[in-house]
Protein backbone atom coordinates (compact mmCIF):
# COMPACT_ATOMS: atom_id res chain seq x y z
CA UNK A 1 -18.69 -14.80 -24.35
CA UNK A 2 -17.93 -16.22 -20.83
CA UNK A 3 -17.63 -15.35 -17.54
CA UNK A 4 -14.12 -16.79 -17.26
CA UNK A 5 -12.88 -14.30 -20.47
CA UNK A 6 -14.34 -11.32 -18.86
CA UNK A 7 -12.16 -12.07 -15.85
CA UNK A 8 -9.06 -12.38 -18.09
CA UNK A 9 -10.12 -9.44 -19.69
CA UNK A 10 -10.34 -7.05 -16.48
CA UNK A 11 -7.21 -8.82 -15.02
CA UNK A 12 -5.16 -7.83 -17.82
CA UNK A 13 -6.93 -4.08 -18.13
CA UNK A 14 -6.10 -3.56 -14.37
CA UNK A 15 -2.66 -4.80 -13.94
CA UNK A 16 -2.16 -3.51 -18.13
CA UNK A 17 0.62 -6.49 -18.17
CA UNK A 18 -0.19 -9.96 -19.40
CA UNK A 19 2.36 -11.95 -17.01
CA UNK A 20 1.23 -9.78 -14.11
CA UNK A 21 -2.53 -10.59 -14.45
CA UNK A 22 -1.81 -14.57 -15.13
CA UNK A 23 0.00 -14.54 -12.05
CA UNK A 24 -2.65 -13.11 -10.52
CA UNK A 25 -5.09 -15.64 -11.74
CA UNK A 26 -3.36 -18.68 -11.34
CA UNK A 27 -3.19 -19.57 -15.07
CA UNK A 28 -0.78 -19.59 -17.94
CA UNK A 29 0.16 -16.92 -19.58
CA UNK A 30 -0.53 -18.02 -22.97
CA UNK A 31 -4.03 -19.44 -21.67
CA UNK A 32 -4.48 -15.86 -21.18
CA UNK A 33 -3.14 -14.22 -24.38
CA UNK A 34 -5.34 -17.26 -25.79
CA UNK A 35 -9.04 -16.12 -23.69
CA UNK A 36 -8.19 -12.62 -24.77
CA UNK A 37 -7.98 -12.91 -28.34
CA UNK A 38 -10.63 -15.42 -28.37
CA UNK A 39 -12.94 -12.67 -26.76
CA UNK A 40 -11.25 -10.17 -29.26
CA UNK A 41 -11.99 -12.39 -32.71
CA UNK A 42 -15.88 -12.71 -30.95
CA UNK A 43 -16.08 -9.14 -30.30
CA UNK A 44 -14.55 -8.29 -33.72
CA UNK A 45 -12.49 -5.86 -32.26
CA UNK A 46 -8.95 -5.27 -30.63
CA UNK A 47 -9.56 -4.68 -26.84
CA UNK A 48 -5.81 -3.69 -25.98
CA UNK A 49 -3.08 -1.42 -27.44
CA UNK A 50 -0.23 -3.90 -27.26
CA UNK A 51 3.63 -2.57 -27.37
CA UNK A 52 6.66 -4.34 -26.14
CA UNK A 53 6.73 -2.60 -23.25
CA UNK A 54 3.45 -1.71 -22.75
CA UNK A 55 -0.31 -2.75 -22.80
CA UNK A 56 -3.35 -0.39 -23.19
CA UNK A 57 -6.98 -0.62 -23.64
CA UNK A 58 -8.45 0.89 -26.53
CA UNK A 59 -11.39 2.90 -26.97
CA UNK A 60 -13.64 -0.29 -27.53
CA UNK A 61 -11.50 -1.95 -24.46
CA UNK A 62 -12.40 1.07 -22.23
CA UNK A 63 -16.37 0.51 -23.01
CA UNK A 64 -15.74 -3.13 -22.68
CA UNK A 65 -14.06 -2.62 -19.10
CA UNK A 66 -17.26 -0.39 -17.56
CA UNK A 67 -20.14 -3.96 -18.93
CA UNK A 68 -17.40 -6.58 -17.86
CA UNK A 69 -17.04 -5.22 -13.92
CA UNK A 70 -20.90 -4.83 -14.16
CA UNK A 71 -21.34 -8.00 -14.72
CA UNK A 72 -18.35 -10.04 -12.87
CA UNK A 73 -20.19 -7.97 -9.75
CA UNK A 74 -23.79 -9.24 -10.98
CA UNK A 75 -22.47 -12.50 -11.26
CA UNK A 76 -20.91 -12.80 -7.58
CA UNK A 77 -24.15 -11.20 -6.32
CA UNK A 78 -25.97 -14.23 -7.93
CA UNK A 79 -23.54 -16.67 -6.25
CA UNK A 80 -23.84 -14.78 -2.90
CA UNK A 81 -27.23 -14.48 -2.63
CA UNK A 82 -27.86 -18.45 -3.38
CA UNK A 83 -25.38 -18.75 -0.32
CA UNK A 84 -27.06 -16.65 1.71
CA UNK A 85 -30.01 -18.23 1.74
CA UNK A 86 -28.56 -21.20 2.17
CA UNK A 87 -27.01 -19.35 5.75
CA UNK A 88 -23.42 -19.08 4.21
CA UNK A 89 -21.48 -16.30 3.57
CA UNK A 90 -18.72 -17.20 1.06
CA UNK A 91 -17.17 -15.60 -1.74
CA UNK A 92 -15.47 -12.37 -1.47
CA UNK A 93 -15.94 -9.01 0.42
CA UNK A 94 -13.96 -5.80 -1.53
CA UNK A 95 -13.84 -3.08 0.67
CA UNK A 96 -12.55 0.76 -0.62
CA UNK A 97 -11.52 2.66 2.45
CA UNK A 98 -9.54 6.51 2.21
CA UNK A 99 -6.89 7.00 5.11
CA UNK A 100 -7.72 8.13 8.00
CA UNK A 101 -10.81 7.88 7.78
CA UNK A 102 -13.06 9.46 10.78
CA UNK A 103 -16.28 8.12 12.67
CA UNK A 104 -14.72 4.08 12.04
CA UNK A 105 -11.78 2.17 12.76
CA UNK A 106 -11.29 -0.36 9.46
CA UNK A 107 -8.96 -2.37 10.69
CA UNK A 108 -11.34 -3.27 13.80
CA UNK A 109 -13.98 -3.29 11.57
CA UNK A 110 -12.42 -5.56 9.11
CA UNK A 111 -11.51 -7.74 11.86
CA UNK A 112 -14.34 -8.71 13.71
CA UNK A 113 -15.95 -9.58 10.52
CA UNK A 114 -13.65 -11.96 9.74
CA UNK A 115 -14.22 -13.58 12.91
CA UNK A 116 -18.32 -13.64 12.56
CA UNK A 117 -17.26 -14.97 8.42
CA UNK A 118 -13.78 -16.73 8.28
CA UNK A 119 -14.87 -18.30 4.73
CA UNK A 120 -15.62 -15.22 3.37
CA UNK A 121 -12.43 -13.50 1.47
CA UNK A 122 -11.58 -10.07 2.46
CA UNK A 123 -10.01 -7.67 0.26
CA UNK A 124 -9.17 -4.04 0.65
CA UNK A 125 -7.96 -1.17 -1.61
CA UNK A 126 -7.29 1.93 -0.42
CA UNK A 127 -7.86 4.70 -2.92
CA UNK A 128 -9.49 8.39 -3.07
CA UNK A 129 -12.76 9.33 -3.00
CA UNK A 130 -13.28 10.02 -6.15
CA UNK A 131 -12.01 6.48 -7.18
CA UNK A 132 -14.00 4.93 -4.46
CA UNK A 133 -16.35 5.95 -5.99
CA UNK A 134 -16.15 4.99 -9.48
CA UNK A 135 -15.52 1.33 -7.78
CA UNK A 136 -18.63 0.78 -6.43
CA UNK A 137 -20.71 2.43 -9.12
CA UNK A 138 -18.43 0.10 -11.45
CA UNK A 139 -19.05 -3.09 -8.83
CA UNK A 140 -14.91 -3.19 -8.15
CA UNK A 141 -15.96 -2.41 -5.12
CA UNK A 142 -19.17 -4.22 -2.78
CA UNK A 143 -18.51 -0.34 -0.57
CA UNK A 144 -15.96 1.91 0.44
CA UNK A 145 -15.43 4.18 3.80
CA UNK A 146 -15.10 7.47 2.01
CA UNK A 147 -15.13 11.10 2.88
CA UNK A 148 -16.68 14.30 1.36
CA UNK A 149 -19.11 13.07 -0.74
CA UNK A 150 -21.92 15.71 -2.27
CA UNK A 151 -24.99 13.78 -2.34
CA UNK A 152 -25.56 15.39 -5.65
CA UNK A 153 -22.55 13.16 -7.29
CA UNK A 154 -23.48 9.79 -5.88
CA UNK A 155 -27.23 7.87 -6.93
CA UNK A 156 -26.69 5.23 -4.21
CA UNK A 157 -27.24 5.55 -0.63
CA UNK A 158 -24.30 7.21 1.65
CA UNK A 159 -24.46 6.54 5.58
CA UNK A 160 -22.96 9.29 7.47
CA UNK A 161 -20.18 8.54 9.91
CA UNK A 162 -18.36 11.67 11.07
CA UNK A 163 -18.37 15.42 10.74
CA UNK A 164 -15.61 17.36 11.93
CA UNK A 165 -14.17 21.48 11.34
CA UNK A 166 -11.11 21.21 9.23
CA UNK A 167 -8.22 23.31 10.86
CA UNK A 168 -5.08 25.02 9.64
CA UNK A 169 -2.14 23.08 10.70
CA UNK A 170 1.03 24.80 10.99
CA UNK A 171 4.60 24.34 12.73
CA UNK A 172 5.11 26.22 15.83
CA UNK A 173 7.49 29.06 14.63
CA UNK A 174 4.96 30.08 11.69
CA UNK A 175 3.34 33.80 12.03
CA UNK A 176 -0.43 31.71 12.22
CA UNK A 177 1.32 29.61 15.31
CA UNK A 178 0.38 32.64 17.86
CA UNK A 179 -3.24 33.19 16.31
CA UNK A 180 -6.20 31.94 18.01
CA UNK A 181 -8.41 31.97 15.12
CA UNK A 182 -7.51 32.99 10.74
CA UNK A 183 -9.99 33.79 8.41
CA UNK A 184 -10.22 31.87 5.47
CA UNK A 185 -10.05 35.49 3.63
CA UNK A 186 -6.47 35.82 4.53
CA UNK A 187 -4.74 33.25 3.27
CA UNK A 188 -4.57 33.28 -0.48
CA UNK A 189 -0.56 33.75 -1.22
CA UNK A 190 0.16 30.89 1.64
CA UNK A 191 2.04 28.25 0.73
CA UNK A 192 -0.08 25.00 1.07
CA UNK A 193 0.77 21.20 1.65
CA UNK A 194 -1.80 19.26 0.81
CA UNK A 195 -3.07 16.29 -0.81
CA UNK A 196 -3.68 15.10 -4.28
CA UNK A 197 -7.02 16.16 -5.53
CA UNK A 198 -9.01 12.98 -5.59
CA UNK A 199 -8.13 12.43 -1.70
CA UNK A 200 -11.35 13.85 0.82
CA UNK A 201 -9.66 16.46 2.77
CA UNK A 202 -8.15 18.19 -0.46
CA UNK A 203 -11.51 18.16 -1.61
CA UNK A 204 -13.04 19.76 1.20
CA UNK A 205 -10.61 22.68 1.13
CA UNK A 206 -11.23 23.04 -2.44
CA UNK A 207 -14.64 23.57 -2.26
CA UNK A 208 -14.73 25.41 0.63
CA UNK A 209 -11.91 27.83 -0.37
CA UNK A 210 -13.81 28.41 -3.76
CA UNK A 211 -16.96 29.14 -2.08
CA UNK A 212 -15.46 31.99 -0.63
CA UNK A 213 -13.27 33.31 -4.14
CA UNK A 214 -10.27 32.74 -2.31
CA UNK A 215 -7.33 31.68 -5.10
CA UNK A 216 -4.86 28.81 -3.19
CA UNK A 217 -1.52 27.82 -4.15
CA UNK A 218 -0.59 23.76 -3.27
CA UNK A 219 2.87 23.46 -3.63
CA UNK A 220 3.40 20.07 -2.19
CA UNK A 221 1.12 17.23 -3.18
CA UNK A 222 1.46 14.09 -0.95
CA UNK A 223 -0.44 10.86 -1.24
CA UNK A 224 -0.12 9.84 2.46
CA UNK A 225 -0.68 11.83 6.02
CA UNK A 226 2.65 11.05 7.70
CA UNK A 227 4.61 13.00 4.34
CA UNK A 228 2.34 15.89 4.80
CA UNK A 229 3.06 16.27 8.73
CA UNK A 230 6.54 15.74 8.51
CA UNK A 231 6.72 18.89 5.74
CA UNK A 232 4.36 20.96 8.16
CA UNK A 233 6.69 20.26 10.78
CA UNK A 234 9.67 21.54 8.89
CA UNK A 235 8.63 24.46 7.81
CA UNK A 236 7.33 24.40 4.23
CA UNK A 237 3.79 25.69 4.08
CA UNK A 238 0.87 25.31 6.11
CA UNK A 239 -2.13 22.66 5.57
CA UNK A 240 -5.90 22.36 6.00
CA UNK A 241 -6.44 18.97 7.33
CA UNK A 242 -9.86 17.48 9.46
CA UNK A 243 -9.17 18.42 13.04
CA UNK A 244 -8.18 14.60 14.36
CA UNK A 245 -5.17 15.04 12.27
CA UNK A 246 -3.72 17.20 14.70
CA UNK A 247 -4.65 15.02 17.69
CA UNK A 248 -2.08 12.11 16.23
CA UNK A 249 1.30 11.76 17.67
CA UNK A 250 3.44 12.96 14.70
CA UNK A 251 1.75 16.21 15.23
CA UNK A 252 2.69 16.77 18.49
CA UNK A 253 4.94 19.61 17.98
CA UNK A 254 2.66 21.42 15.57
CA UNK A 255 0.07 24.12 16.02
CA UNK A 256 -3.79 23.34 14.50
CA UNK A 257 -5.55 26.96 14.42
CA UNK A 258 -9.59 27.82 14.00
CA UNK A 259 -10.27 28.57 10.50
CA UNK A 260 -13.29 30.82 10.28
CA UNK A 261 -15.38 32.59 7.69
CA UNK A 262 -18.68 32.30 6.27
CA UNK A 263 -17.60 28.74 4.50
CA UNK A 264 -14.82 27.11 6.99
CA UNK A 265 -14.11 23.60 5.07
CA UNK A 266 -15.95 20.62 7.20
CA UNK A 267 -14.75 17.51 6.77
CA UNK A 268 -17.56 14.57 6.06
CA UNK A 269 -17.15 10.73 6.38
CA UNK A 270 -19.43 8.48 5.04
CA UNK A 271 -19.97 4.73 3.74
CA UNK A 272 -20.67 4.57 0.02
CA UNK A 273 -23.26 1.94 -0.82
CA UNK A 274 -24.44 1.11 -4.21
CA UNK A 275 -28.48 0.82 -4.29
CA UNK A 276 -30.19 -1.25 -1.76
CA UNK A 277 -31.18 -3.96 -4.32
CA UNK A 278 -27.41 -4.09 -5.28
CA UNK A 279 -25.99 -4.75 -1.99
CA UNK A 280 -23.91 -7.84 -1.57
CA UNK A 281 -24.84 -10.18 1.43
CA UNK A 282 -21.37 -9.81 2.52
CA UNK A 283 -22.02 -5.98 2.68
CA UNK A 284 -25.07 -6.22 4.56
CA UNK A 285 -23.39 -8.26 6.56
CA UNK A 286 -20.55 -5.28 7.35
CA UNK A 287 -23.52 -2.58 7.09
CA UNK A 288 -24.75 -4.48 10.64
CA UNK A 289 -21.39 -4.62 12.09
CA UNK A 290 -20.90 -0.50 11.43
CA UNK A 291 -24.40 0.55 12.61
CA UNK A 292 -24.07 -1.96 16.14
CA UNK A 293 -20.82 -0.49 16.57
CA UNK A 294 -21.13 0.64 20.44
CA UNK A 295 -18.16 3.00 20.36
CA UNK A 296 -19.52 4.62 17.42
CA UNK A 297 -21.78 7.72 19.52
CA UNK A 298 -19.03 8.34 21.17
CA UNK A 299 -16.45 8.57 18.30
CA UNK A 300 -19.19 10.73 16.36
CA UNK A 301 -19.15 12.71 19.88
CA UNK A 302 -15.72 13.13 19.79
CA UNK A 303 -15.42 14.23 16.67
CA UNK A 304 -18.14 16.65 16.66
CA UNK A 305 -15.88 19.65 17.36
CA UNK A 306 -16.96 23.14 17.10
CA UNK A 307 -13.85 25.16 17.99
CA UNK A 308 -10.63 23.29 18.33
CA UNK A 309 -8.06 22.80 20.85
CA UNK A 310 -4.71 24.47 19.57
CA UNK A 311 -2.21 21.60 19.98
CA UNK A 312 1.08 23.46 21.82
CA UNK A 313 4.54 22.68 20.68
């Protein structure tokens, strides 16, 4: 078994399409139908369900998939850490980040270490927590900017970034739009907007709306912030977002009310790192940049905010 058929193999099991994933890796397409069932004959076993239409990994594939990203990441960390010593950084950075993420700015982030490392590769997905996750227990992922993460569901080490009150975020004619304050009590029957369950904020409200026995209804899933403003704004339920969504210009007309109660949702940002002796150089490398960040007090500062402004229409 080599290195270069595990990478065929997690190509293929990620973009689940043979022409995709050889596109993606530069080679021919029957190269890569050839490294596959090569790997398949070896392993005595069919990795992938194949259709004409469609390709899936089966249950041997799936176990496969967890021991191959293990060790494409084990083998990059070998490769890094011989460069690092040597004072390069080279190879590749993958970076998870969730949207809007509080207490960091990626983007400037991202940027100024490209500047310190131009010969490292970048890369960045953008997922949910939950997936974030998964990718850097998996090694998809070298660390990821994520948000609401119990300590109890992650072995690693998480760096906190942020902590903010979640508010409820409504449009200006709503009956909440004239309260100062609502109790998390009152609200089961409301129609919510919200986002899908894997995203931080929907999984703060979750757990802070069970916590008090208080039943929810989320009639509108979204996947980004901009959707879920623009259906606040017209009208179509109300939505329990962290507080500096209400401070961004698309909710300028909207109303952001105190939730209180015993267990008001808090929002939590934090950077998801594997274990210390896992860490890529390239992450360490990052890991400096966030903690040197000078404008990060101030952002934490900021964002530290114990009974919110109501934005007025």
């Amino acid at each position: 078994m080599e290195l270069r058929q595990l990478e065929h193999f997690v190509a293929v099991a990620e973009e689940r399409h043979f022409t995709r994933a050889a596109e993606r890796l530069a080679v021919s397409q029957s190269g890569l139908s050839a490294s596959v069932r090569a790997l398949e004959q070896e392993l005595r076993t069919p990795l992938f369900s194949r259709t004409t239409r469609t390709v899936r990994l089966t249950e041997a594939g799936r176990a496969l998939l967890v021991e191959a990203e293990r060790t494409l990441a084990g083998a990059r960390a070998a490769r890094d850490a011989v460069d690092a010593v040597r004072g390069l950084l080279r190879g590749t950075l993958t970076v998870g980040v969730e949207q809007c993420v509080a207490g960091v700015s990626p983007a400037r982030l991202l940027a100024a270490f490209h500047r310190d490392h131009p010969q490292l590769e970048l890369r960045l997905r953008q997922e949910g927590t939950s997936s974030l996750l998964d990718g850097v227990a998996g090694g998809r992922l070298d660390l990821a900017f994520a948000a609401t993460v119990s300590p109890a569901e992650w072995r690693g080490e998480l760096v906190p970034l942020a902590r903010e009150p979640m508010v409820l975020l409504c449009a200006a004619g709503h009956a909440y739009a004239e309260r100062r304050a609502v109790g998390v009590q009152e609200l089961p029957g409301a129609s919510f907007i919200d986002f899908h369950p894997d995203w931080g904020p929907r999984r703060a409200a979750d757990e802070a709306f069970a916590a008090a026995g208080v039943r929810r209804t989320v009639g509108l899933e979204v996947n980004d912030v901009h959707s879920l403003l623009e259906l606040v704004q017209e009208g179509l339920g109300i939505a329990v977002v962290p507080h500096h969504f209400s401070r961004k210009p698309e909710a300028a007309r909207l109303v952001a009310v105190e939730l209180t109660g015993a267990r008001r949702p808090v929002y939590e940002s934090v950077v998801v790192l594997p274990a210390a002796r896992d860490l890529s150089p390239g992450a360490r490398a990052l890991m400096r940049l966030v903690r040197e960040d000078p404008l990060r007090e101030a952002r934490e500062a900021a964002r530290e905010v114990r009974e919110p402004v109501r934005a007025r229409p």
